[in-house]
PDB file of N, CA and C in Angstrom:
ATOM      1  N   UNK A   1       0.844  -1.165   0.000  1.00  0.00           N
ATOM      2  CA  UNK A   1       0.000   0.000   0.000  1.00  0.00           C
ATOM      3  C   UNK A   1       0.898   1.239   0.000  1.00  0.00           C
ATOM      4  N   UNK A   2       0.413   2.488  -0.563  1.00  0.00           N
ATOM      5  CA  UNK A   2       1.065   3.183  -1.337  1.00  0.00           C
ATOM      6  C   UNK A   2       0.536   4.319  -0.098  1.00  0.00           C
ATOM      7  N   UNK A   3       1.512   4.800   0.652  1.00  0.00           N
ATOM      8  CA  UNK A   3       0.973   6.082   1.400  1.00  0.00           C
ATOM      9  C   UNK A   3       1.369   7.340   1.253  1.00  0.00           C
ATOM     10  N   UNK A   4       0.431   8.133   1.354  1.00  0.00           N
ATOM     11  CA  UNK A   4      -0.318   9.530   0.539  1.00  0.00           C
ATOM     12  C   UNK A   4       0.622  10.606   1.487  1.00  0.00           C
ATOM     13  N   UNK A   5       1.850  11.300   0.745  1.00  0.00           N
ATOM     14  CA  UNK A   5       2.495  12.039   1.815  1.00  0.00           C
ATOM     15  C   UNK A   5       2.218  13.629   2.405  1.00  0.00           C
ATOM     16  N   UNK A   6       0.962  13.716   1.272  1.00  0.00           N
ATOM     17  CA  UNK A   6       0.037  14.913   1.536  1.00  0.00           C
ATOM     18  C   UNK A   6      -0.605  14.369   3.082  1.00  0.00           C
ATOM     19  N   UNK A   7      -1.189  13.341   3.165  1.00  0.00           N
ATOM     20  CA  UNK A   7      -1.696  13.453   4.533  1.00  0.00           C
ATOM     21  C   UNK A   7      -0.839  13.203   5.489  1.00  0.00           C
ATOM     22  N   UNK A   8       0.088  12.912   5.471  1.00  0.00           N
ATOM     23  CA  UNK A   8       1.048  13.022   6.382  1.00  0.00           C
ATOM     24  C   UNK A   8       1.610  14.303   6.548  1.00  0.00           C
ATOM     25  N   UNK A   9       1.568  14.924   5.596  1.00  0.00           N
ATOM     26  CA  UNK A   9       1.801  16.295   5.732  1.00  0.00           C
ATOM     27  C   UNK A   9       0.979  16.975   6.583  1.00  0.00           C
ATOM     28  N   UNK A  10      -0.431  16.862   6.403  1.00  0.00           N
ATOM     29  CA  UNK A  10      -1.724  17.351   7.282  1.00  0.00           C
ATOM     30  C   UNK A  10      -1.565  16.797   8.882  1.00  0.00           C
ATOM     31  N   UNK A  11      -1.125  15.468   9.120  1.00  0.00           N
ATOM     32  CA  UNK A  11      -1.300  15.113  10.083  1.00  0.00           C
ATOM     33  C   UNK A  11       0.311  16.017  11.393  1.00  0.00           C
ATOM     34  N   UNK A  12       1.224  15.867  10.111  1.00  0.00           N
ATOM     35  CA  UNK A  12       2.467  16.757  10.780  1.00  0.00           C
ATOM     36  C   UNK A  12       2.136  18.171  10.953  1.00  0.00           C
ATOM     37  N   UNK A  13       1.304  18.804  10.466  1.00  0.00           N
ATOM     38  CA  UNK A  13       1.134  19.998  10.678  1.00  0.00           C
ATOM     39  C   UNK A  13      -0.082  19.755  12.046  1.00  0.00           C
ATOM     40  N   UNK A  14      -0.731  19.285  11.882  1.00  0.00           N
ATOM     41  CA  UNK A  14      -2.098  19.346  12.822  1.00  0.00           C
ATOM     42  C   UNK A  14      -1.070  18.736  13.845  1.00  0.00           C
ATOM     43  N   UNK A  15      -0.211  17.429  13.899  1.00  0.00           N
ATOM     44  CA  UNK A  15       0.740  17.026  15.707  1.00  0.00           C
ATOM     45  C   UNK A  15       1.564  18.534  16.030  1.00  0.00           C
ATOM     46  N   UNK A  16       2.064  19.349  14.863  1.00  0.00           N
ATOM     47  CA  UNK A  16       2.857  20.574  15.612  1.00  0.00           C
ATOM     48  C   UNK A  16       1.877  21.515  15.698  1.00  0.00           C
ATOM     49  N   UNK A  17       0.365  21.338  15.978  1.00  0.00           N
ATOM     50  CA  UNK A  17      -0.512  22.498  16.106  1.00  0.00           C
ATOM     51  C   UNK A  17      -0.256  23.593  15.139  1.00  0.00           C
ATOM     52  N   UNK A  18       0.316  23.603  14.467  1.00  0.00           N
ATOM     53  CA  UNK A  18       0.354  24.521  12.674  1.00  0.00           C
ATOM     54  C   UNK A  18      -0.877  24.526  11.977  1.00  0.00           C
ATOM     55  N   UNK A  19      -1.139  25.549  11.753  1.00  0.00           N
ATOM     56  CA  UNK A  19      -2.326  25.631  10.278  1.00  0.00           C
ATOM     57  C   UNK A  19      -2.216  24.889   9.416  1.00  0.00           C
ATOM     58  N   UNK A  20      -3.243  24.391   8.686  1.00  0.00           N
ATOM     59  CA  UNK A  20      -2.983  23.105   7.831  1.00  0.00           C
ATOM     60  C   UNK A  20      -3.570  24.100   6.530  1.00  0.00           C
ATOM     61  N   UNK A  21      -2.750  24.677   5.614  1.00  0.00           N
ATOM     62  CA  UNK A  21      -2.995  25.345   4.496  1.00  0.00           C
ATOM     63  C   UNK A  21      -2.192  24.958   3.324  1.00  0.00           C
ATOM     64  N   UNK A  22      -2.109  25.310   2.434  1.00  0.00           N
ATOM     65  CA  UNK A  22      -1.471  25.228   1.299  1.00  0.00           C
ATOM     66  C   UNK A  22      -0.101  25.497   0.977  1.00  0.00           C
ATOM     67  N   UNK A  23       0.542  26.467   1.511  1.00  0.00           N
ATOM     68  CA  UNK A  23       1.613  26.720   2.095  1.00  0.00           C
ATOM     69  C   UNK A  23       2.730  25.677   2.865  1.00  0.00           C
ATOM     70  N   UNK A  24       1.762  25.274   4.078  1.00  0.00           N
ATOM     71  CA  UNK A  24       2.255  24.864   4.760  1.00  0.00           C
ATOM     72  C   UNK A  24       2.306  23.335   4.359  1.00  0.00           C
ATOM     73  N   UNK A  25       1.509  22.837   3.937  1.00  0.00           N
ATOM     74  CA  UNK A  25       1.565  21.392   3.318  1.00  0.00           C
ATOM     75  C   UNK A  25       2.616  21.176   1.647  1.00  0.00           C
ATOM     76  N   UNK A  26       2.772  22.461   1.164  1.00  0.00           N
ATOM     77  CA  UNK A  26       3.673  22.306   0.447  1.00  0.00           C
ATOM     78  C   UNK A  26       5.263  22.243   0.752  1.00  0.00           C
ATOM     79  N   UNK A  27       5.512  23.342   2.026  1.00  0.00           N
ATOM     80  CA  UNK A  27       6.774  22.820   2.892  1.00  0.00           C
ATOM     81  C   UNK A  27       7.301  21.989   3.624  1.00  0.00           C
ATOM     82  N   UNK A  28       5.860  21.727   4.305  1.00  0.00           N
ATOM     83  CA  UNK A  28       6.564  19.821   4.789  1.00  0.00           C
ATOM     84  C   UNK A  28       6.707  19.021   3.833  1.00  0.00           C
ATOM     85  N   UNK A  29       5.959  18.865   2.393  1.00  0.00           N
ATOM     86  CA  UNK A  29       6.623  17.943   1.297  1.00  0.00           C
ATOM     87  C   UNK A  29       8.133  18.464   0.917  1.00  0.00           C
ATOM     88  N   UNK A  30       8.217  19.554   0.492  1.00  0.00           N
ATOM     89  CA  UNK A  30       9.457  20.031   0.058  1.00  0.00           C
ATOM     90  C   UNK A  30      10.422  19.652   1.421  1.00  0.00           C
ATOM     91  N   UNK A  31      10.173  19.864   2.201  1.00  0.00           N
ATOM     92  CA  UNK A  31      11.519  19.600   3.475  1.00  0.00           C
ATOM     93  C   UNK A  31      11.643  18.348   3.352  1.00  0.00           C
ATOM     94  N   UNK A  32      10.704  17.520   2.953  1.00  0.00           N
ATOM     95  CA  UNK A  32      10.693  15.829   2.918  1.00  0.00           C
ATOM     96  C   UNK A  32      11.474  15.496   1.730  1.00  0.00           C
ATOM     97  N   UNK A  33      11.536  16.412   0.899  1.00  0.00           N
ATOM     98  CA  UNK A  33      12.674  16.386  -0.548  1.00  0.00           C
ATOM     99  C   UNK A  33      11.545  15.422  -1.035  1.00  0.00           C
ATOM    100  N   UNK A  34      10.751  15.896  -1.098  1.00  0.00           N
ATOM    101  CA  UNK A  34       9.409  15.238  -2.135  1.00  0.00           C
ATOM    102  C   UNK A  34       8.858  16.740  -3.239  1.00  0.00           C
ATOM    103  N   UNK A  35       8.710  16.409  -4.152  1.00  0.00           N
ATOM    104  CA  UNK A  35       7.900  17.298  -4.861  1.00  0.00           C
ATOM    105  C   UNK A  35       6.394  17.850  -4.469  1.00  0.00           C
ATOM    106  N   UNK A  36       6.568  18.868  -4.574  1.00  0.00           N
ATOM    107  CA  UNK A  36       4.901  19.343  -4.311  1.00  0.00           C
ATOM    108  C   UNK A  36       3.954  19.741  -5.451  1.00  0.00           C
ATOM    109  N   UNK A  37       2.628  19.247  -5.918  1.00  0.00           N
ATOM    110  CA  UNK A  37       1.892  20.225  -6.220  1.00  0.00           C
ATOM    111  C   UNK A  37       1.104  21.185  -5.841  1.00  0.00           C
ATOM    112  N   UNK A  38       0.895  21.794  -6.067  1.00  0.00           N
ATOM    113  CA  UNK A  38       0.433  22.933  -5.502  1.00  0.00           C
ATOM    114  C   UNK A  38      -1.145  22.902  -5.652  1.00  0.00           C
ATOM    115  N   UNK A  39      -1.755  22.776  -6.608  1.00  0.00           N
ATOM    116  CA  UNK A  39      -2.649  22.373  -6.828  1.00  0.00           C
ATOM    117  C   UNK A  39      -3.485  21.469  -5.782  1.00  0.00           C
ATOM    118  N   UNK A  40      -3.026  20.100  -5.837  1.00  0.00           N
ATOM    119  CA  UNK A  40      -3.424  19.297  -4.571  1.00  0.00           C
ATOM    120  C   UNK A  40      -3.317  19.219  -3.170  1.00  0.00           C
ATOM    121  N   UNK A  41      -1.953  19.998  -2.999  1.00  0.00           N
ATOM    122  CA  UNK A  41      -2.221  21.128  -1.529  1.00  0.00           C
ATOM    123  C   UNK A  41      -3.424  21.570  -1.189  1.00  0.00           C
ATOM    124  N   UNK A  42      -3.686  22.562  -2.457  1.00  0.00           N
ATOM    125  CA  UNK A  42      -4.803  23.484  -2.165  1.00  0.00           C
ATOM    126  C   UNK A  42      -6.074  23.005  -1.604  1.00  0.00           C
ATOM    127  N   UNK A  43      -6.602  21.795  -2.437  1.00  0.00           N
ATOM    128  CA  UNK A  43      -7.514  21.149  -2.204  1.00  0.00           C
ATOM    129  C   UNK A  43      -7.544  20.107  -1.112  1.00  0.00           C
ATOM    130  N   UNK A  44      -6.740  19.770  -0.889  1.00  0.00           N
ATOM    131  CA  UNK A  44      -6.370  18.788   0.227  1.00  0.00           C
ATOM    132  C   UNK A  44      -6.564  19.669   1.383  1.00  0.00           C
ATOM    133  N   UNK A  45      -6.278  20.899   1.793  1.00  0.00           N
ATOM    134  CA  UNK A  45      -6.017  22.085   3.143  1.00  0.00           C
ATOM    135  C   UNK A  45      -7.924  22.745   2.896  1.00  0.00           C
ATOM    136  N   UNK A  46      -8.059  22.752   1.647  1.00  0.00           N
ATOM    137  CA  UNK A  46      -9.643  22.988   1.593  1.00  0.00           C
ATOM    138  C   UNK A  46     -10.638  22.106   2.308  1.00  0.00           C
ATOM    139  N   UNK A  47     -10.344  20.660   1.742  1.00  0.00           N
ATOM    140  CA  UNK A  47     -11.215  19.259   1.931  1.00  0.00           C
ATOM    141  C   UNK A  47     -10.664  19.712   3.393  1.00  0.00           C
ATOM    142  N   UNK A  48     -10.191  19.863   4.398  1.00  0.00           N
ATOM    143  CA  UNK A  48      -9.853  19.253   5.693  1.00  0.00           C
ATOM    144  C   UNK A  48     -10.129  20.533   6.819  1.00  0.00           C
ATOM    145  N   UNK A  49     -10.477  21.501   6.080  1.00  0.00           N
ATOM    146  CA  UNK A  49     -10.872  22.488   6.835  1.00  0.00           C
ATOM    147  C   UNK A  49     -12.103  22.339   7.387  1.00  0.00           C
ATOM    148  N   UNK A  50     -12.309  22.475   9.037  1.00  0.00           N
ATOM    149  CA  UNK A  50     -13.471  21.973  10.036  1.00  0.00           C
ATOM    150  C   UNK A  50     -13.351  20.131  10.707  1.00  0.00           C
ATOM    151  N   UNK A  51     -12.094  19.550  10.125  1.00  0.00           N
ATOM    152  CA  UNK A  51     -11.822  18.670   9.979  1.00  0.00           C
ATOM    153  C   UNK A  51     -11.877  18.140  11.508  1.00  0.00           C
ATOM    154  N   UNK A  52     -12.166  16.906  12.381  1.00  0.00           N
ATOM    155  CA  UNK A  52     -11.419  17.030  14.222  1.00  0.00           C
ATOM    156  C   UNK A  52     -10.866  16.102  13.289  1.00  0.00           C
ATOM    157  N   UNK A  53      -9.498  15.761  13.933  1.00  0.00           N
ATOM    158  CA  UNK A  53      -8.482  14.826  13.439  1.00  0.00           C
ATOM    159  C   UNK A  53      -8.764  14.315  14.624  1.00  0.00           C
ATOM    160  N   UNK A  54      -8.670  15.047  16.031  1.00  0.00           N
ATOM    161  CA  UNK A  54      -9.160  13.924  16.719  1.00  0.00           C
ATOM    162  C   UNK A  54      -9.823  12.706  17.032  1.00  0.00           C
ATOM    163  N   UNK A  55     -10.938  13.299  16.825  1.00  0.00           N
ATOM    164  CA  UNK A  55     -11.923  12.596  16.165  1.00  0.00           C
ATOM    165  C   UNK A  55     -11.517  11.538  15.337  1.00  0.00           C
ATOM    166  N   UNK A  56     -10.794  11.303  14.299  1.00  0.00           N
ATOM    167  CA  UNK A  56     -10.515  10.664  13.510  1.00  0.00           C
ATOM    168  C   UNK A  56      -9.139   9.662  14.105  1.00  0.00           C
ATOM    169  N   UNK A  57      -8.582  10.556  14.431  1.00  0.00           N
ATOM    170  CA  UNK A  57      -7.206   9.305  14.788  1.00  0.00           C
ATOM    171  C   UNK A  57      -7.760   8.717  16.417  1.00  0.00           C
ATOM    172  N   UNK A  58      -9.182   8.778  17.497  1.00  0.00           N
ATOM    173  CA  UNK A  58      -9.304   8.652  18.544  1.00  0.00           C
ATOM    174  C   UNK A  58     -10.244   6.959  17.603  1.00  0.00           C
ATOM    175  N   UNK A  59     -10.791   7.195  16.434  1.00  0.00           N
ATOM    176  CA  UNK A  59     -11.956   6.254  15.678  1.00  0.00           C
ATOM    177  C   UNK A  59     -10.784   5.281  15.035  1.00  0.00           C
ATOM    178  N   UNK A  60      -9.617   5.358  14.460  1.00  0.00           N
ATOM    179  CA  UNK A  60      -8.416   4.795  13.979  1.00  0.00           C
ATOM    180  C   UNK A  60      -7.990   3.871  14.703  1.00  0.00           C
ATOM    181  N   UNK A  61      -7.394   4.312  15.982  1.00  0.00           N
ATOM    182  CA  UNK A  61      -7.031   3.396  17.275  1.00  0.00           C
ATOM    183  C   UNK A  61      -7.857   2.566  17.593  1.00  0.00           C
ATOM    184  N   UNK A  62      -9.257   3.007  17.855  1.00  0.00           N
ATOM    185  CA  UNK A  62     -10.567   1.942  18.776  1.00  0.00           C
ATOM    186  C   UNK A  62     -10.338   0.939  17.349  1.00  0.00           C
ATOM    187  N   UNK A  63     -10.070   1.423  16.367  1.00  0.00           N
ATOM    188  CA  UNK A  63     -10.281  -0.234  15.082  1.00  0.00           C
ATOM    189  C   UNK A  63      -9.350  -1.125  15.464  1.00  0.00           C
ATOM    190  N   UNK A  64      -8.157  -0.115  15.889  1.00  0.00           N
ATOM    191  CA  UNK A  64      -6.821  -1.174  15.982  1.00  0.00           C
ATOM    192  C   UNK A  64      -6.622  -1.807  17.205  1.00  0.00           C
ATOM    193  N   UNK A  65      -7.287  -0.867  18.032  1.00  0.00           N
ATOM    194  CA  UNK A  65      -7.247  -1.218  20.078  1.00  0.00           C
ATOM    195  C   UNK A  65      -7.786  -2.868  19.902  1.00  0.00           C
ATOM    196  N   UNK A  66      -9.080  -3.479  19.166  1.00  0.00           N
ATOM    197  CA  UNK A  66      -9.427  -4.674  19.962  1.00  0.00           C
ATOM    198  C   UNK A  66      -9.299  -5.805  19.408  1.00  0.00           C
ATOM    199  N   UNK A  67      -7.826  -5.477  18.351  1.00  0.00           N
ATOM    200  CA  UNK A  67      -7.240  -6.501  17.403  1.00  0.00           C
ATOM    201  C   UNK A  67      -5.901  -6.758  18.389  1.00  0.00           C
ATOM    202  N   UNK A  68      -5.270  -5.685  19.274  1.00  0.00           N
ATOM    203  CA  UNK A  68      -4.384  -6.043  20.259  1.00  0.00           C
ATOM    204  C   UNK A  68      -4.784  -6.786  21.605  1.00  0.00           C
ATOM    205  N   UNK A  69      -5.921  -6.599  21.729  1.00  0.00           N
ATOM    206  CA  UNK A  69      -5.811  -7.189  23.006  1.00  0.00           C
ATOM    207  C   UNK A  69      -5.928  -8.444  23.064  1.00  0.00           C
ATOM    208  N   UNK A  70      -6.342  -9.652  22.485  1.00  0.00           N
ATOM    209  CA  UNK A  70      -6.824 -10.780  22.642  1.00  0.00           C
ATOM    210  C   UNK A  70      -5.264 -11.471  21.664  1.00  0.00           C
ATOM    211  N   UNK A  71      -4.388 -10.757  21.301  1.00  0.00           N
ATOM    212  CA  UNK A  71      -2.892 -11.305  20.764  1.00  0.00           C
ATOM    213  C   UNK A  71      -1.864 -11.673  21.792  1.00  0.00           C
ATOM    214  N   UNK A  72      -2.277 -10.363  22.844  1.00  0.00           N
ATOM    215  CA  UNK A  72      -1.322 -10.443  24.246  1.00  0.00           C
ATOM    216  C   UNK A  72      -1.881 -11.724  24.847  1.00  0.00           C
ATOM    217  N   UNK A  73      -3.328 -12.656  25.131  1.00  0.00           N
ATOM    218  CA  UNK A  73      -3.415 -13.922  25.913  1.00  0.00           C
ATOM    219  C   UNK A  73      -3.415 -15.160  25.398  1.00  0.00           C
ATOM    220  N   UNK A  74      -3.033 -15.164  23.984  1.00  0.00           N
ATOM    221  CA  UNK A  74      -3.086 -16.003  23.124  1.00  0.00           C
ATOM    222  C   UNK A  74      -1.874 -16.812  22.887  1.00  0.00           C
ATOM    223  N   UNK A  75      -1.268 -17.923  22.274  1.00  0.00           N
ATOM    224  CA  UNK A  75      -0.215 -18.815  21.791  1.00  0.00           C
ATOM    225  C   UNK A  75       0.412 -18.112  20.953  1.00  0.00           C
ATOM    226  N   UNK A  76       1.750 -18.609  20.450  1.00  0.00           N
ATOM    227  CA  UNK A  76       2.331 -18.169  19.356  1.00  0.00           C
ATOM    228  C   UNK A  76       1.621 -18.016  18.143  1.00  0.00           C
ATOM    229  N   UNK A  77       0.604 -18.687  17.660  1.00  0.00           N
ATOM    230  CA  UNK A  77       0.253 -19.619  16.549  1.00  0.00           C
ATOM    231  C   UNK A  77      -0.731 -17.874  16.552  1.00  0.00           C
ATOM    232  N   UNK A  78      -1.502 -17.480  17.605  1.00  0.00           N
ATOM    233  CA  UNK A  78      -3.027 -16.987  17.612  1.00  0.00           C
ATOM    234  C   UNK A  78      -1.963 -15.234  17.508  1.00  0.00           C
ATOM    235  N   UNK A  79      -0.839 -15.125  18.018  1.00  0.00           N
ATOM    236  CA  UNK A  79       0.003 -13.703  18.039  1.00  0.00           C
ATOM    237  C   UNK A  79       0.345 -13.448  16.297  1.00  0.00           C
ATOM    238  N   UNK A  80       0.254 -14.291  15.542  1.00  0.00           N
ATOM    239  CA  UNK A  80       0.675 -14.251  14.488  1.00  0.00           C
ATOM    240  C   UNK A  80      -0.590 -13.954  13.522  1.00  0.00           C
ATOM    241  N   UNK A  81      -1.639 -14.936  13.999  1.00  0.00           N
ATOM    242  CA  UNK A  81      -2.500 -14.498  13.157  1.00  0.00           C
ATOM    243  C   UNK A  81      -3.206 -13.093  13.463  1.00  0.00           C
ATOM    244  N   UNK A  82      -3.488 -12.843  14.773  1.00  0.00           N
ATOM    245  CA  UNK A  82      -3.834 -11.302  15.595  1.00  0.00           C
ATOM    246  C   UNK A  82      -2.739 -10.747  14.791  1.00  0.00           C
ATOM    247  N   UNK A  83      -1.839 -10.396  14.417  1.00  0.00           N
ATOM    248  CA  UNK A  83      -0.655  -9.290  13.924  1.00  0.00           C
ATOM    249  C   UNK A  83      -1.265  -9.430  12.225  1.00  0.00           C
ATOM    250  N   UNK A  84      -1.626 -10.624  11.470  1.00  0.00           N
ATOM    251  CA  UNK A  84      -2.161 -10.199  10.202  1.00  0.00           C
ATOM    252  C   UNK A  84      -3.338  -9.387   9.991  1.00  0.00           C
ATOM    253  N   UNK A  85      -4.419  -9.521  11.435  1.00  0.00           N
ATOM    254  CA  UNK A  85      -6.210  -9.111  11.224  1.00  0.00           C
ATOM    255  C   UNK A  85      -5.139  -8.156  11.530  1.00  0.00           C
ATOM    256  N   UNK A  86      -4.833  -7.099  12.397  1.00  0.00           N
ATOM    257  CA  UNK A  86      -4.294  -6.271  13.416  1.00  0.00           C
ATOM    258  C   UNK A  86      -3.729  -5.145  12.138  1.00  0.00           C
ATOM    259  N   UNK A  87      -2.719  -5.749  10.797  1.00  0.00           N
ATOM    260  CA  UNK A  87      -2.489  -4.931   9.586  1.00  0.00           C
ATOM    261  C   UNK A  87      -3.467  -4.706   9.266  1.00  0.00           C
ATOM    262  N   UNK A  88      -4.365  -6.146   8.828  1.00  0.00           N
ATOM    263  CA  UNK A  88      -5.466  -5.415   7.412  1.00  0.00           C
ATOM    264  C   UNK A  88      -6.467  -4.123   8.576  1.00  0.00           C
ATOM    265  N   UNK A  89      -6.675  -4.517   9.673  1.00  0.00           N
ATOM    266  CA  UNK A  89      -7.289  -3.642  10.115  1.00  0.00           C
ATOM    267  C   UNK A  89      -6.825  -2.026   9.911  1.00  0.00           C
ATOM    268  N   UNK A  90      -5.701  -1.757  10.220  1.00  0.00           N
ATOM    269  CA  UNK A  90      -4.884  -0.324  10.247  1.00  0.00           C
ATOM    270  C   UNK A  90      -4.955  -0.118   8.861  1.00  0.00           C
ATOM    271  N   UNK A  91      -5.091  -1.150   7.939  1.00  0.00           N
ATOM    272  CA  UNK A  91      -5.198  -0.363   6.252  1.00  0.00           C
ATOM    273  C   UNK A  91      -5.988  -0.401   5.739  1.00  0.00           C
ATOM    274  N   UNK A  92      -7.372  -0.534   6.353  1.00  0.00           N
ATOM    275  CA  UNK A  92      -8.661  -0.260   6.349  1.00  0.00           C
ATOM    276  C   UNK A  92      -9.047   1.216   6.896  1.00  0.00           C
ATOM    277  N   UNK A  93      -8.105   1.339   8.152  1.00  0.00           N
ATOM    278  CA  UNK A  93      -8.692   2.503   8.607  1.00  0.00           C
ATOM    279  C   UNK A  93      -7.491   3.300   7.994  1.00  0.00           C
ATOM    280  N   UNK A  94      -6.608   3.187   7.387  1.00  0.00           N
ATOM    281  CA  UNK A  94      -5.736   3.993   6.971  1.00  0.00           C
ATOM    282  C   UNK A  94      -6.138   4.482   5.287  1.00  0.00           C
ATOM    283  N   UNK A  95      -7.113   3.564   4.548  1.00  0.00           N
ATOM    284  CA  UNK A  95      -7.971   3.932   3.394  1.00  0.00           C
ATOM    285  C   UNK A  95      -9.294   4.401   3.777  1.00  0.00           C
ATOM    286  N   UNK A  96      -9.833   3.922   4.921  1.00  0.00           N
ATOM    287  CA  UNK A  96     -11.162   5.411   5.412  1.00  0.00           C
ATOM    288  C   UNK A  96     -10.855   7.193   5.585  1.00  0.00           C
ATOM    289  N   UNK A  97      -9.290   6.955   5.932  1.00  0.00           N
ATOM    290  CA  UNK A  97      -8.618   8.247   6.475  1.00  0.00           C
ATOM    291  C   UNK A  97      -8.454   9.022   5.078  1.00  0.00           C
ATOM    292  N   UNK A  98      -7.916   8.117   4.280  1.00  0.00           N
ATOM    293  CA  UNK A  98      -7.569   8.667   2.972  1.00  0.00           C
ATOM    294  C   UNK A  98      -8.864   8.641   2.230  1.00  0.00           C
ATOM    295  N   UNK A  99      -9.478   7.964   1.824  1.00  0.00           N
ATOM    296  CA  UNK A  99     -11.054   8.556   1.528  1.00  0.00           C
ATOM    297  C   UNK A  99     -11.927   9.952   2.078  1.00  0.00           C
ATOM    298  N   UNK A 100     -11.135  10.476   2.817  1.00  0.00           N
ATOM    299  CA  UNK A 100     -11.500  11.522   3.496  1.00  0.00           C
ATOM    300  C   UNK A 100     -11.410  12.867   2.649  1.00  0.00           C
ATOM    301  N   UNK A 101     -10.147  12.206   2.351  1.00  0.00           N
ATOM    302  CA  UNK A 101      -9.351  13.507   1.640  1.00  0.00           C
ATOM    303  C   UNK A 101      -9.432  13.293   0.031  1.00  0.00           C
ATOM    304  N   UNK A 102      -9.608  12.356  -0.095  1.00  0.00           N
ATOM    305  CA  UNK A 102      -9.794  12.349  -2.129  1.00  0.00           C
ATOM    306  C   UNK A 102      -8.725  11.282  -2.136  1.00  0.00           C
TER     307      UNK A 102
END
């Protein structure tokens, strides 16, 4: 799976409490020595405006929270398969996150 460094950009700006604008999502790509468009900045800092990320990364975790717990009382055999549901889960909620944004 192919991850979207525009939202990582959004999410680095929203963990350093920064404005999440066009600007600013074009400099965390560029500092990342990634290319920016500018264009999809724009719209990306548009789409996410009113956004709670909270909200969103608090709904992210609860998917992933109750794929960990039942790995920790389990056998080797049941830790292995809990760690495969435990991925597809996080890239489920990691393509709801990105469905968010386009």
């Amino acid at each position: 799976m192919k991850v979207d460094p525009y939202l990582h950009a959004v999410l680095v700006l929203h963990g350093a409490g920064k404005e999440v604008s066009k600007e600013a999502i074009v400099a965390v790509l560029k500092a990342s020595g990634a290319e920016a468009d500018d264009a999809r900045a724009k719209v990306l800092a548009e789409a996410v405006k009113g956004v709670n990320f909270e909200d969103l990364l608090k709904q992210s975790m609860m998917v992933a929270a109750p794929a960990a717990a039942p790995a920790a009382s389990g056998g080797e055999a049941k830790k292995e398969e809990k760690k495969e549901d435990e991925g597809k889960k996080e890239e489920q909620a990691a393509e709801g996150l990105a469905s968010l944004f386009g």
